[in-house]
PDB file of N, CA and C in Angstrom:
ATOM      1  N   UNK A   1     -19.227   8.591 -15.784  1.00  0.00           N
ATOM      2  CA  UNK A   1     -19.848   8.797 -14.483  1.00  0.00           C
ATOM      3  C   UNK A   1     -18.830   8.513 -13.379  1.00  0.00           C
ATOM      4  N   UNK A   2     -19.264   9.410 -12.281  1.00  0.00           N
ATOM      5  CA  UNK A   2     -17.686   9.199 -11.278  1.00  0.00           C
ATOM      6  C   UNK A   2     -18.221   7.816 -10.478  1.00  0.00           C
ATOM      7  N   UNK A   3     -17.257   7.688  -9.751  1.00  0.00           N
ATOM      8  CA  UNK A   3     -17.712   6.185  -8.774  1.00  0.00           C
ATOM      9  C   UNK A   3     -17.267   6.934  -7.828  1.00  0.00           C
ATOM     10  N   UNK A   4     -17.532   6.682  -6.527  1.00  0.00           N
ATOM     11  CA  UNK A   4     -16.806   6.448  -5.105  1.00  0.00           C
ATOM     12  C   UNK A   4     -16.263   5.419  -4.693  1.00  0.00           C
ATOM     13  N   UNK A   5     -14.676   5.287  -4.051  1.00  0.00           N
ATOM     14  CA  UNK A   5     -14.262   4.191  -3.641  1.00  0.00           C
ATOM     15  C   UNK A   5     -13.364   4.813  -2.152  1.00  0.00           C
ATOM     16  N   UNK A   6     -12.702   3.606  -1.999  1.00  0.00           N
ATOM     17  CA  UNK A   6     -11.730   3.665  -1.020  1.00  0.00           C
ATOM     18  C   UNK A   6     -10.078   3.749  -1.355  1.00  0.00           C
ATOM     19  N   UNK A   7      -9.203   4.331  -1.269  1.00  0.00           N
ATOM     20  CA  UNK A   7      -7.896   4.454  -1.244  1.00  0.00           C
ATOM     21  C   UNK A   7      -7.140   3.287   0.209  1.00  0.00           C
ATOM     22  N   UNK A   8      -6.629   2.476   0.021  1.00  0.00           N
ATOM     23  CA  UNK A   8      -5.905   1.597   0.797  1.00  0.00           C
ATOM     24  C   UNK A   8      -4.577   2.287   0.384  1.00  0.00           C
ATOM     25  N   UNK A   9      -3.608   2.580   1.165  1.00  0.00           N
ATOM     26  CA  UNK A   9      -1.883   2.937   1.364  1.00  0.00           C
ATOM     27  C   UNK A   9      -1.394   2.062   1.584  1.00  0.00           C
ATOM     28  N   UNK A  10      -0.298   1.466   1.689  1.00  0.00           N
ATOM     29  CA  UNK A  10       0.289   0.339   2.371  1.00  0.00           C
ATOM     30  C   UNK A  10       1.884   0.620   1.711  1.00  0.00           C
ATOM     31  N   UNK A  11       2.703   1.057   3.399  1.00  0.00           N
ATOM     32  CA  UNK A  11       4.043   1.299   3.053  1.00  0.00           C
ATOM     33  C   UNK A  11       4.919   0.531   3.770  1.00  0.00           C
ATOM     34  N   UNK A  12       5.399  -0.216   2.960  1.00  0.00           N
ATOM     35  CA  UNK A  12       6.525  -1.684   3.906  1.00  0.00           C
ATOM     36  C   UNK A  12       8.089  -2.023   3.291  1.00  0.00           C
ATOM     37  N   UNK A  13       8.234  -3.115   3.649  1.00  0.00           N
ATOM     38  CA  UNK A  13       9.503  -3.610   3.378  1.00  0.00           C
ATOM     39  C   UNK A  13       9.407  -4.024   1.713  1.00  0.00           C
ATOM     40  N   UNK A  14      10.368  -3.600   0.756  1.00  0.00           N
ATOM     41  CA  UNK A  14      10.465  -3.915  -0.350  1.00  0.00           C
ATOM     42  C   UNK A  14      10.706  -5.495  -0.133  1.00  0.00           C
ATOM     43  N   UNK A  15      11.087  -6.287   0.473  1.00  0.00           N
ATOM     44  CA  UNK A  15      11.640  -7.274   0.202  1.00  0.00           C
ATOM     45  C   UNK A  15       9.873  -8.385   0.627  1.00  0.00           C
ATOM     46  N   UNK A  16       8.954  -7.477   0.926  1.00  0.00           N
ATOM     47  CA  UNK A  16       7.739  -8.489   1.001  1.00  0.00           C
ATOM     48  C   UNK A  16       6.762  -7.708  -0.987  1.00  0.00           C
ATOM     49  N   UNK A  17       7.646  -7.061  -1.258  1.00  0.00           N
ATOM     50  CA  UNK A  17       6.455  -6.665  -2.236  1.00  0.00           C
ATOM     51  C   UNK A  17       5.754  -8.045  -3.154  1.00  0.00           C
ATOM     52  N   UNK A  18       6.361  -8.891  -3.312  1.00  0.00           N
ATOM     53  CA  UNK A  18       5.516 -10.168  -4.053  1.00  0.00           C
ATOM     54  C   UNK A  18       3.984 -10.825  -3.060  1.00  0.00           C
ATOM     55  N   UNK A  19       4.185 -10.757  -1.857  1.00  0.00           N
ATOM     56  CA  UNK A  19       3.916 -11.388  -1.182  1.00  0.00           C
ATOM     57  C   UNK A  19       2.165  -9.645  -0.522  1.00  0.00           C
ATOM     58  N   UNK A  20       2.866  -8.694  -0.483  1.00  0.00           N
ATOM     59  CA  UNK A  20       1.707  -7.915  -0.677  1.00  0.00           C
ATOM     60  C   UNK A  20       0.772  -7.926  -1.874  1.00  0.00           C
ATOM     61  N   UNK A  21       1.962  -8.246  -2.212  1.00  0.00           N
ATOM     62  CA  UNK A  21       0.971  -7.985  -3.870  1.00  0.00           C
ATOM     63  C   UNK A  21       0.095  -9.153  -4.159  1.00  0.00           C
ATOM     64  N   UNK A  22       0.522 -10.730  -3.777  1.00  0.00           N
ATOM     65  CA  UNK A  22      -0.253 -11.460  -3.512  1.00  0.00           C
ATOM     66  C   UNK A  22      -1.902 -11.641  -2.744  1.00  0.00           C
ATOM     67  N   UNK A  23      -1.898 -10.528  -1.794  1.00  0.00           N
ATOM     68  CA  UNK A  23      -2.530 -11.017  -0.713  1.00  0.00           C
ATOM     69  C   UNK A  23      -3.484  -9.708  -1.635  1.00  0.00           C
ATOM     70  N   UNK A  24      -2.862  -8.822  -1.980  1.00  0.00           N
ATOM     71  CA  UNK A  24      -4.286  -7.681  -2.998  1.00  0.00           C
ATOM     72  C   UNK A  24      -4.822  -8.490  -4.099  1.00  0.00           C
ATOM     73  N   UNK A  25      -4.112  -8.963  -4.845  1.00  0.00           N
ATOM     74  CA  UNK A  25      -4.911 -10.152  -5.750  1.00  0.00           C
ATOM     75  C   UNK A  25      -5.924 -10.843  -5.399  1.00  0.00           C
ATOM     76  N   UNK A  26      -5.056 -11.420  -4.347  1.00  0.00           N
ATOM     77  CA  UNK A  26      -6.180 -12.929  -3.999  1.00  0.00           C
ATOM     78  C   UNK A  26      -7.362 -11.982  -3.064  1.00  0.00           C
ATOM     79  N   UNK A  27      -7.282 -10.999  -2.881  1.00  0.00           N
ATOM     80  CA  UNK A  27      -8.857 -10.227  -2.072  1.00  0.00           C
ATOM     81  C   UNK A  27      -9.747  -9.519  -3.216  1.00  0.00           C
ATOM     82  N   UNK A  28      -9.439  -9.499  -4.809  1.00  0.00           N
ATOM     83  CA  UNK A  28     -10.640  -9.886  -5.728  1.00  0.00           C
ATOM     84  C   UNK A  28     -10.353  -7.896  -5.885  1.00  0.00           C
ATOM     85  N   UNK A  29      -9.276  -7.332  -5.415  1.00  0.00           N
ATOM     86  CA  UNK A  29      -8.774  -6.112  -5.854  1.00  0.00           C
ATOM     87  C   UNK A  29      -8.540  -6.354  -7.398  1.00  0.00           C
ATOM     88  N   UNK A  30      -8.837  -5.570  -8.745  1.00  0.00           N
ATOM     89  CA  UNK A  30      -8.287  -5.703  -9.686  1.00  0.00           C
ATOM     90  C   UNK A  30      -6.990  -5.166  -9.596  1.00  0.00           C
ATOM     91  N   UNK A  31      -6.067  -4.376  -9.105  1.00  0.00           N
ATOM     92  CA  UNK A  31      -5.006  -3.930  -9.478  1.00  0.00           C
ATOM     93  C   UNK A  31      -4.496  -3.318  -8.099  1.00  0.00           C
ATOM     94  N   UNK A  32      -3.293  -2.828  -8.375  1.00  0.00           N
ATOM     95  CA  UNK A  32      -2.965  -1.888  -7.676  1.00  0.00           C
ATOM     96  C   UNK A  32      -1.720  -0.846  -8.252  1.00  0.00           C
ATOM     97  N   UNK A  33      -0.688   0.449  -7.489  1.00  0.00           N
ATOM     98  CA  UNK A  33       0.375   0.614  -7.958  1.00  0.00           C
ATOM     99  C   UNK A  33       0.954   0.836  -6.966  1.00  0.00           C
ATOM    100  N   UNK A  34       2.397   0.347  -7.295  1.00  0.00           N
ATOM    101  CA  UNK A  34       3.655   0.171  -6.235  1.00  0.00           C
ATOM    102  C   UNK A  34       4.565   1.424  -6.756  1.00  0.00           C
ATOM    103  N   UNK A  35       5.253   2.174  -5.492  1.00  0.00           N
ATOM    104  CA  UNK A  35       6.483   3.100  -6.440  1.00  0.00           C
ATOM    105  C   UNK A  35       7.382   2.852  -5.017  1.00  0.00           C
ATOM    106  N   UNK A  36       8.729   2.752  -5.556  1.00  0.00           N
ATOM    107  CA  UNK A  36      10.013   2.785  -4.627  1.00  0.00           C
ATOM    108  C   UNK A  36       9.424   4.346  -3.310  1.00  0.00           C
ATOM    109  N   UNK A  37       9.905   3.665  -2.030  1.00  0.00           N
ATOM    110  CA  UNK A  37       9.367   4.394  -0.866  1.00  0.00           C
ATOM    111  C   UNK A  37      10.305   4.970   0.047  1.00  0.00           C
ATOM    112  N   UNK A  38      10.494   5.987   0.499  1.00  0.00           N
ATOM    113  CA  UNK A  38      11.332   6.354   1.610  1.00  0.00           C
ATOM    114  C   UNK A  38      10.814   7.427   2.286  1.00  0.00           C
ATOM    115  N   UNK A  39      11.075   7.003   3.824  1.00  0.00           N
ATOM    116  CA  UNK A  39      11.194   8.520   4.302  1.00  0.00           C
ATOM    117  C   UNK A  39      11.703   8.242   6.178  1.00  0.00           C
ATOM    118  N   UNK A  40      11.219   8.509   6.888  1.00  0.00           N
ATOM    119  CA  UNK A  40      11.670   8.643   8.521  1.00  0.00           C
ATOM    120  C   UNK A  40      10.116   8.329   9.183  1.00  0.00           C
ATOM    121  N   UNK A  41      10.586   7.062   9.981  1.00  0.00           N
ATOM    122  CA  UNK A  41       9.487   6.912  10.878  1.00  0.00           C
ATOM    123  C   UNK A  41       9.940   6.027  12.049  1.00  0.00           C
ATOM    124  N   UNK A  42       9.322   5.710  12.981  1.00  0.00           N
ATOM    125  CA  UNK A  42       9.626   5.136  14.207  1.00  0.00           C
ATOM    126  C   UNK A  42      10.592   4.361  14.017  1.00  0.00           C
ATOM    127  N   UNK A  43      11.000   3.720  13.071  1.00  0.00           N
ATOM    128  CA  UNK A  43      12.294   2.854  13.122  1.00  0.00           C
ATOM    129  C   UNK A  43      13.082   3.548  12.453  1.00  0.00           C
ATOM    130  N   UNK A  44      13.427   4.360  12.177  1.00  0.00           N
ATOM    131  CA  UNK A  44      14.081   5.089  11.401  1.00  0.00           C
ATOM    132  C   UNK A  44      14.363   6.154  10.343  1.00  0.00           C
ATOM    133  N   UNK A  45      15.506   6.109   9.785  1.00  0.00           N
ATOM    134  CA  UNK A  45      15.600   6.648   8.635  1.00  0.00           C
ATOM    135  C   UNK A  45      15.693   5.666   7.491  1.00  0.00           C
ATOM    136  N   UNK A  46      15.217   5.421   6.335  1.00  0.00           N
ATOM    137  CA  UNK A  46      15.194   4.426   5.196  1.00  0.00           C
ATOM    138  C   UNK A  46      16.011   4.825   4.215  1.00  0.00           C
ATOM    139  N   UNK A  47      17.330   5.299   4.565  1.00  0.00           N
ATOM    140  CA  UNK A  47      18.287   5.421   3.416  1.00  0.00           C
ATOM    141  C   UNK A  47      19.693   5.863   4.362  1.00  0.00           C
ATOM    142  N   UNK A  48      20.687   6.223   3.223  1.00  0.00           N
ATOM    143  CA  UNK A  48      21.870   6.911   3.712  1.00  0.00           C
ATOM    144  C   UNK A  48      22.164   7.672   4.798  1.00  0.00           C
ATOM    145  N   UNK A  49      21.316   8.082   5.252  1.00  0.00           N
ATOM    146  CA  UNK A  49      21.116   9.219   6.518  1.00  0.00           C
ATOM    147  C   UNK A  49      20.195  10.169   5.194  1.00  0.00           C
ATOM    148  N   UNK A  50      20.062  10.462   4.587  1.00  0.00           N
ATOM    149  CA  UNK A  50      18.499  11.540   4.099  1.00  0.00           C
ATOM    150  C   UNK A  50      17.650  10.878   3.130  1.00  0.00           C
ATOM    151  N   UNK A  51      16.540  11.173   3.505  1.00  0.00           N
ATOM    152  CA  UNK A  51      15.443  10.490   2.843  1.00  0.00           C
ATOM    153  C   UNK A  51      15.852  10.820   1.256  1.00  0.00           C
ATOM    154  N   UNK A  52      15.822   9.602   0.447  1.00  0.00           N
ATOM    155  CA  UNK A  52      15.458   9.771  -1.237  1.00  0.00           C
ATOM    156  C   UNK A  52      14.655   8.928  -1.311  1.00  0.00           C
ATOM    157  N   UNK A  53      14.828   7.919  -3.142  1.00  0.00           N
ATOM    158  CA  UNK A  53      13.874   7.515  -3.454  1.00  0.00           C
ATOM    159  C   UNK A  53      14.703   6.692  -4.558  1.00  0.00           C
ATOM    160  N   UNK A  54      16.037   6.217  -4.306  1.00  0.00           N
ATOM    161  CA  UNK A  54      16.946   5.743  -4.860  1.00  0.00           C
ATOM    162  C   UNK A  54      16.947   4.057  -4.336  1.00  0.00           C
ATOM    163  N   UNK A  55      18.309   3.383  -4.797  1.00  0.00           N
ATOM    164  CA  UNK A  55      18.418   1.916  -4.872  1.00  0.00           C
ATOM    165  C   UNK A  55      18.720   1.834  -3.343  1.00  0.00           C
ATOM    166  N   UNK A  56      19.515   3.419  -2.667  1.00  0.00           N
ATOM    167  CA  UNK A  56      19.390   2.555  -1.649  1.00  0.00           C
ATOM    168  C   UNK A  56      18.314   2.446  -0.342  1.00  0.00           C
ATOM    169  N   UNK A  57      17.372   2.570  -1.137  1.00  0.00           N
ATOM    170  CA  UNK A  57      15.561   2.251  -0.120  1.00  0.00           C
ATOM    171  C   UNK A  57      15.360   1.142  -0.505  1.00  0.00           C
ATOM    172  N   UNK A  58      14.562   0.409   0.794  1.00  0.00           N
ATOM    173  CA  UNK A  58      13.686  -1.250   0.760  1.00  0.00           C
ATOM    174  C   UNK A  58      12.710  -0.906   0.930  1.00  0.00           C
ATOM    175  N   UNK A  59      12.082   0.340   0.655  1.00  0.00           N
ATOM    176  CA  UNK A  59      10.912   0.701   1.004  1.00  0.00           C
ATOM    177  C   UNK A  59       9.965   1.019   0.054  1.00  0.00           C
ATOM    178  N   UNK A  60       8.596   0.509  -0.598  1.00  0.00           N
ATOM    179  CA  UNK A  60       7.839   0.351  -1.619  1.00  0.00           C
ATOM    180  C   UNK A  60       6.421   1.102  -0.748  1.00  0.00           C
ATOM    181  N   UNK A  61       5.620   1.893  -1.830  1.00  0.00           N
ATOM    182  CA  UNK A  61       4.577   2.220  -1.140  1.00  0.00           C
ATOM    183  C   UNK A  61       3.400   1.498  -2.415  1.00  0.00           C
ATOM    184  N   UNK A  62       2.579   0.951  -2.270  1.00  0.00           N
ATOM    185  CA  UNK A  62       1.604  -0.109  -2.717  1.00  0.00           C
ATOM    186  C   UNK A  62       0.222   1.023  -2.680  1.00  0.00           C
ATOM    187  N   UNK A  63      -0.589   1.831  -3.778  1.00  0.00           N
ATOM    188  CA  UNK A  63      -2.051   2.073  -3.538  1.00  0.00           C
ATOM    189  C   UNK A  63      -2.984   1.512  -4.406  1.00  0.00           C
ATOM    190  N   UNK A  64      -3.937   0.940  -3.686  1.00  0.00           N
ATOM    191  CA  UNK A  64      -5.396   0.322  -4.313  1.00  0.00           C
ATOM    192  C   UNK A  64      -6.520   0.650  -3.858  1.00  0.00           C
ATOM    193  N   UNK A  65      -7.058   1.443  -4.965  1.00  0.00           N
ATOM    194  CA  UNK A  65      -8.365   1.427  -4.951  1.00  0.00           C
ATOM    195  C   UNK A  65      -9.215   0.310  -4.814  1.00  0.00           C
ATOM    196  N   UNK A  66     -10.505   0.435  -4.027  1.00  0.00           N
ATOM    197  CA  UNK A  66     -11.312  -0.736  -4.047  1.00  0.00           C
ATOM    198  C   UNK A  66     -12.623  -0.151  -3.645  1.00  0.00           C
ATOM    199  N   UNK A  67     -13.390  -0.690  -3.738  1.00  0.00           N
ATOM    200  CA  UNK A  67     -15.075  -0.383  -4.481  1.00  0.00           C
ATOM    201  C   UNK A  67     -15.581  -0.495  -3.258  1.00  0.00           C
ATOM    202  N   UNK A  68     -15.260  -0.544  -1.790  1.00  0.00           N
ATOM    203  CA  UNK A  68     -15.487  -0.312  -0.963  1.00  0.00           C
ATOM    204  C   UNK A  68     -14.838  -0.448   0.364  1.00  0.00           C
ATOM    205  N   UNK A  69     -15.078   0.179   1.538  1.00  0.00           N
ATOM    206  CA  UNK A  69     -14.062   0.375   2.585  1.00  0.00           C
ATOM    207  C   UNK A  69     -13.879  -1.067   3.366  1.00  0.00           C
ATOM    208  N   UNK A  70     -14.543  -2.140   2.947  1.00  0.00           N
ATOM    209  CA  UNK A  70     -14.270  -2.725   3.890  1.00  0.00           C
ATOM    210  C   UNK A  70     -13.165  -4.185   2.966  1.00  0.00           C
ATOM    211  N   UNK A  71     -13.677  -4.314   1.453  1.00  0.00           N
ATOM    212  CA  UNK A  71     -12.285  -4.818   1.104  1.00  0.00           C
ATOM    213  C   UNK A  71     -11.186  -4.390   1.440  1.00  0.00           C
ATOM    214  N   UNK A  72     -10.705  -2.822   1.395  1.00  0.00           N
ATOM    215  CA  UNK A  72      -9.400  -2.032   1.873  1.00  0.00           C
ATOM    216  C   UNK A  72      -9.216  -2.512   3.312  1.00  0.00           C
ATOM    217  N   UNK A  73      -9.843  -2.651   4.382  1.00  0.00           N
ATOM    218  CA  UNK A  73      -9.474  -3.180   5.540  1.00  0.00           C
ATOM    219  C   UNK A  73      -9.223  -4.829   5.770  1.00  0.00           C
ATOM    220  N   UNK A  74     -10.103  -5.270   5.103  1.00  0.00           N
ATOM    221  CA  UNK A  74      -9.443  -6.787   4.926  1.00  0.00           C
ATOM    222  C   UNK A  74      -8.194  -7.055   4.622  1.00  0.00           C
ATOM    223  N   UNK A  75      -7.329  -6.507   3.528  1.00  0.00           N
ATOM    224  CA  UNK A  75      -6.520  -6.272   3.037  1.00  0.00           C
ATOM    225  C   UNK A  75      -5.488  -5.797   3.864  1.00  0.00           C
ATOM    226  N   UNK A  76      -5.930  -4.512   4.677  1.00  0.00           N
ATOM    227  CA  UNK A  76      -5.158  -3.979   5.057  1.00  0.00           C
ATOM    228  C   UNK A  76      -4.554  -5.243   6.989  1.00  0.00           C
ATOM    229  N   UNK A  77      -5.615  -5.430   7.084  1.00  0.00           N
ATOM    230  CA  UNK A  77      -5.693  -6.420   8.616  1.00  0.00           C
ATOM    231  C   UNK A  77      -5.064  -7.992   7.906  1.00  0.00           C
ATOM    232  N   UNK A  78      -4.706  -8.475   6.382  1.00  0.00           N
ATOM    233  CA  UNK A  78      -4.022  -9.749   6.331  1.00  0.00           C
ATOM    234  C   UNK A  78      -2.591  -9.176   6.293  1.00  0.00           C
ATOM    235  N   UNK A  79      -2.171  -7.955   5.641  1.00  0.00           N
ATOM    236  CA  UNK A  79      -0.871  -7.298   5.690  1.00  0.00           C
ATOM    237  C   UNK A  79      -0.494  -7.664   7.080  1.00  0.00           C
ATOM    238  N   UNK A  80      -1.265  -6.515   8.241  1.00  0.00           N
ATOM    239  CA  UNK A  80      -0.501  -6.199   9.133  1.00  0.00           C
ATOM    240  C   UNK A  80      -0.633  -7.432   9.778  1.00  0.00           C
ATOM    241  N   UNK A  81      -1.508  -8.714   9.813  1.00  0.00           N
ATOM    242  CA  UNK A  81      -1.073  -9.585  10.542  1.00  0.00           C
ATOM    243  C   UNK A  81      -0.386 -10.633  10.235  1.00  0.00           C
ATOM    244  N   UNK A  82       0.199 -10.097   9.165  1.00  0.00           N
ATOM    245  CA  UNK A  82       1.262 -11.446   8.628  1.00  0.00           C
ATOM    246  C   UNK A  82       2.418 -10.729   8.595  1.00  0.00           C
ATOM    247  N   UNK A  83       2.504  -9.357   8.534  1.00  0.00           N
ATOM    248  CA  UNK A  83       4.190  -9.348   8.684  1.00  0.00           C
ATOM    249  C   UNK A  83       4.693  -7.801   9.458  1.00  0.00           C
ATOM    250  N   UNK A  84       3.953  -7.062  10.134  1.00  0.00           N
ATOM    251  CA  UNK A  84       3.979  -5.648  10.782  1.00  0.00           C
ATOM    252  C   UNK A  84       4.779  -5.875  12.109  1.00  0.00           C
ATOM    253  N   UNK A  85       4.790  -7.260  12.977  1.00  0.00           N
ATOM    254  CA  UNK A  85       4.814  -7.664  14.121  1.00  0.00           C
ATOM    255  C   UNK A  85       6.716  -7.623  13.495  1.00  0.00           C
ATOM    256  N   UNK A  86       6.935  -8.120  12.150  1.00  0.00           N
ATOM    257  CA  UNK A  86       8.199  -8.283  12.111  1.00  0.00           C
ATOM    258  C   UNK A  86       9.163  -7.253  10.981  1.00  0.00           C
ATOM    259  N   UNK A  87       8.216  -6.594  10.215  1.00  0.00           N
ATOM    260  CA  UNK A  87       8.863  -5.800   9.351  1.00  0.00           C
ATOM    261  C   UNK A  87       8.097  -4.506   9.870  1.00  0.00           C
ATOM    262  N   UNK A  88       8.731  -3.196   8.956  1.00  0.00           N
ATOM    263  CA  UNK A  88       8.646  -2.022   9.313  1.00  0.00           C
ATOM    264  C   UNK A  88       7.515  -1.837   8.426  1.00  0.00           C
ATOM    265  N   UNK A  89       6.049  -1.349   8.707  1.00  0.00           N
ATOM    266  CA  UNK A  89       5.225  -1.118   7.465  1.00  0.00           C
ATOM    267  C   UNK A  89       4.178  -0.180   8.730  1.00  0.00           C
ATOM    268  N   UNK A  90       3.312   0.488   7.364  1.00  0.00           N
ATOM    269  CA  UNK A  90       1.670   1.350   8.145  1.00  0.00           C
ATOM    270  C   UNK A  90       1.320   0.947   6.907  1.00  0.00           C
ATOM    271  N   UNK A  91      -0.164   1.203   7.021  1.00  0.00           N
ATOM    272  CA  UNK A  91      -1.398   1.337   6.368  1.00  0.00           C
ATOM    273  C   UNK A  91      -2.344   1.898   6.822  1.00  0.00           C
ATOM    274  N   UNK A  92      -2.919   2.279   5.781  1.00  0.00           N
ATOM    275  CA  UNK A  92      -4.011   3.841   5.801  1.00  0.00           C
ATOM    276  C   UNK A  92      -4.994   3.642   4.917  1.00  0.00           C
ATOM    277  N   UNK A  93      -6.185   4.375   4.966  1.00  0.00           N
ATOM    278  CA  UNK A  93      -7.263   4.544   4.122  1.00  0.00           C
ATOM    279  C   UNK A  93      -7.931   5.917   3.769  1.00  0.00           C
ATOM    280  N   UNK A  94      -7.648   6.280   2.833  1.00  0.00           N
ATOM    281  CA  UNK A  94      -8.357   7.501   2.404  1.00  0.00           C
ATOM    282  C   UNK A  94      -9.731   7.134   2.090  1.00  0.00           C
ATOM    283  N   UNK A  95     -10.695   7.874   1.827  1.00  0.00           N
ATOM    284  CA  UNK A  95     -11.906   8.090   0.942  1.00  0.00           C
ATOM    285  C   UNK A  95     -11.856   9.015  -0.134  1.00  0.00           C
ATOM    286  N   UNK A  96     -11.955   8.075  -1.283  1.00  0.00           N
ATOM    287  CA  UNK A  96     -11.706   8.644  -2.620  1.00  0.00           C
ATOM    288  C   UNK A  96     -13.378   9.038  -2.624  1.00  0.00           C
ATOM    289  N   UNK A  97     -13.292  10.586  -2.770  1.00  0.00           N
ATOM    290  CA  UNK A  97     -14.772  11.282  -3.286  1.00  0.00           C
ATOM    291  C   UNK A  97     -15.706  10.791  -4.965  1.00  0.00           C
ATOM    292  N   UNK A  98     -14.216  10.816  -5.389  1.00  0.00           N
ATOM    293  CA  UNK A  98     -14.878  10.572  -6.859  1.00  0.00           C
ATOM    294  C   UNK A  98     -13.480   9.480  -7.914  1.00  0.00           C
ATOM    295  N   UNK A  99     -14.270   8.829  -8.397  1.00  0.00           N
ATOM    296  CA  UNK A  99     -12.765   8.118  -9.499  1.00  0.00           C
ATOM    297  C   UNK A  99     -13.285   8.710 -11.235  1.00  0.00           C
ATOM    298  N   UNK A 100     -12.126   9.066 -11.315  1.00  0.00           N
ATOM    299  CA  UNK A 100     -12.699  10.071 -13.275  1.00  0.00           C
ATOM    300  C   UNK A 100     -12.129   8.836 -13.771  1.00  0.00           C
ATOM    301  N   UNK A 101     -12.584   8.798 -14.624  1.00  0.00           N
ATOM    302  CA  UNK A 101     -12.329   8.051 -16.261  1.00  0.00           C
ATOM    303  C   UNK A 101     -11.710   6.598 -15.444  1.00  0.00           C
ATOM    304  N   UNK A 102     -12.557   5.836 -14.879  1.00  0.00           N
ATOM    305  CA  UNK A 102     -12.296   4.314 -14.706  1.00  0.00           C
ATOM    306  C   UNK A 102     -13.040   3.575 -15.249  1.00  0.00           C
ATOM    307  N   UNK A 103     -12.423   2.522 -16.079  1.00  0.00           N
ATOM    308  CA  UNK A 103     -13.427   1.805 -16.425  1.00  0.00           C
ATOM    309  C   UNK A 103     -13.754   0.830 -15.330  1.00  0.00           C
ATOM    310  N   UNK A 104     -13.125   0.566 -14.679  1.00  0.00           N
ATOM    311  CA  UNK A 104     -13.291  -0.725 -14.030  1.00  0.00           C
ATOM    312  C   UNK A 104     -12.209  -0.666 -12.885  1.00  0.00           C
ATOM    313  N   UNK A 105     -12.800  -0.780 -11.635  1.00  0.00           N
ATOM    314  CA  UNK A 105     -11.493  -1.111 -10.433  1.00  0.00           C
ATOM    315  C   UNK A 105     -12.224  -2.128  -9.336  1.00  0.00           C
TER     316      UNK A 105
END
């Protein structure tokens, strides 16, 4: 049976990924997935001069599902107020229509 949830984004400084990843734990998220991040935004470019997806990015993009929109904003409002003011990061929320074959998120 499908579920409906929420999609949380969260794209920041590699060098906080323990510390994101902390703060999705401790908000009762079962999981999440991280993949190496790059691209061009208000502060810049995040590599050599052209966007890749190589060693030389600090940039991690973090997505978690969660069983409703307002865990994803909790989440998303301890991020940005613990480290947005000083590192380069956004966060976003999709609405996931349907989740196939989950057992559990």
């Amino acid at each position: 049976m499908a579920q409906k949830a929420s999609k949380l984004v969260i794209v920041t400084e590699k060098v906080l990924l323990k510390k994101v990843a902390k703060i999705i734990d401790e908000s009762g998220a079962t999981g999440y997935t991280v993949v190496a991040a790059g691209g061009k935004g208000s502060r810049g470019v995040r590599s050599s001069g052209q966007p890749s997806v190589g060693d030389a990015f600090s940039n991690v993009k973090f997505e978690v599902l969660t069983p409703n929109r307002d865990m994803a904003v909790k989440i998303s409002d301890e991020v940005a107020g613990q480290f947005f003011d000083d590192y380069s990061g956004i966060a976003y929320i999709c609405d996931v229509m349907e989740v196939l074959h989950a057992h559990t998120f």
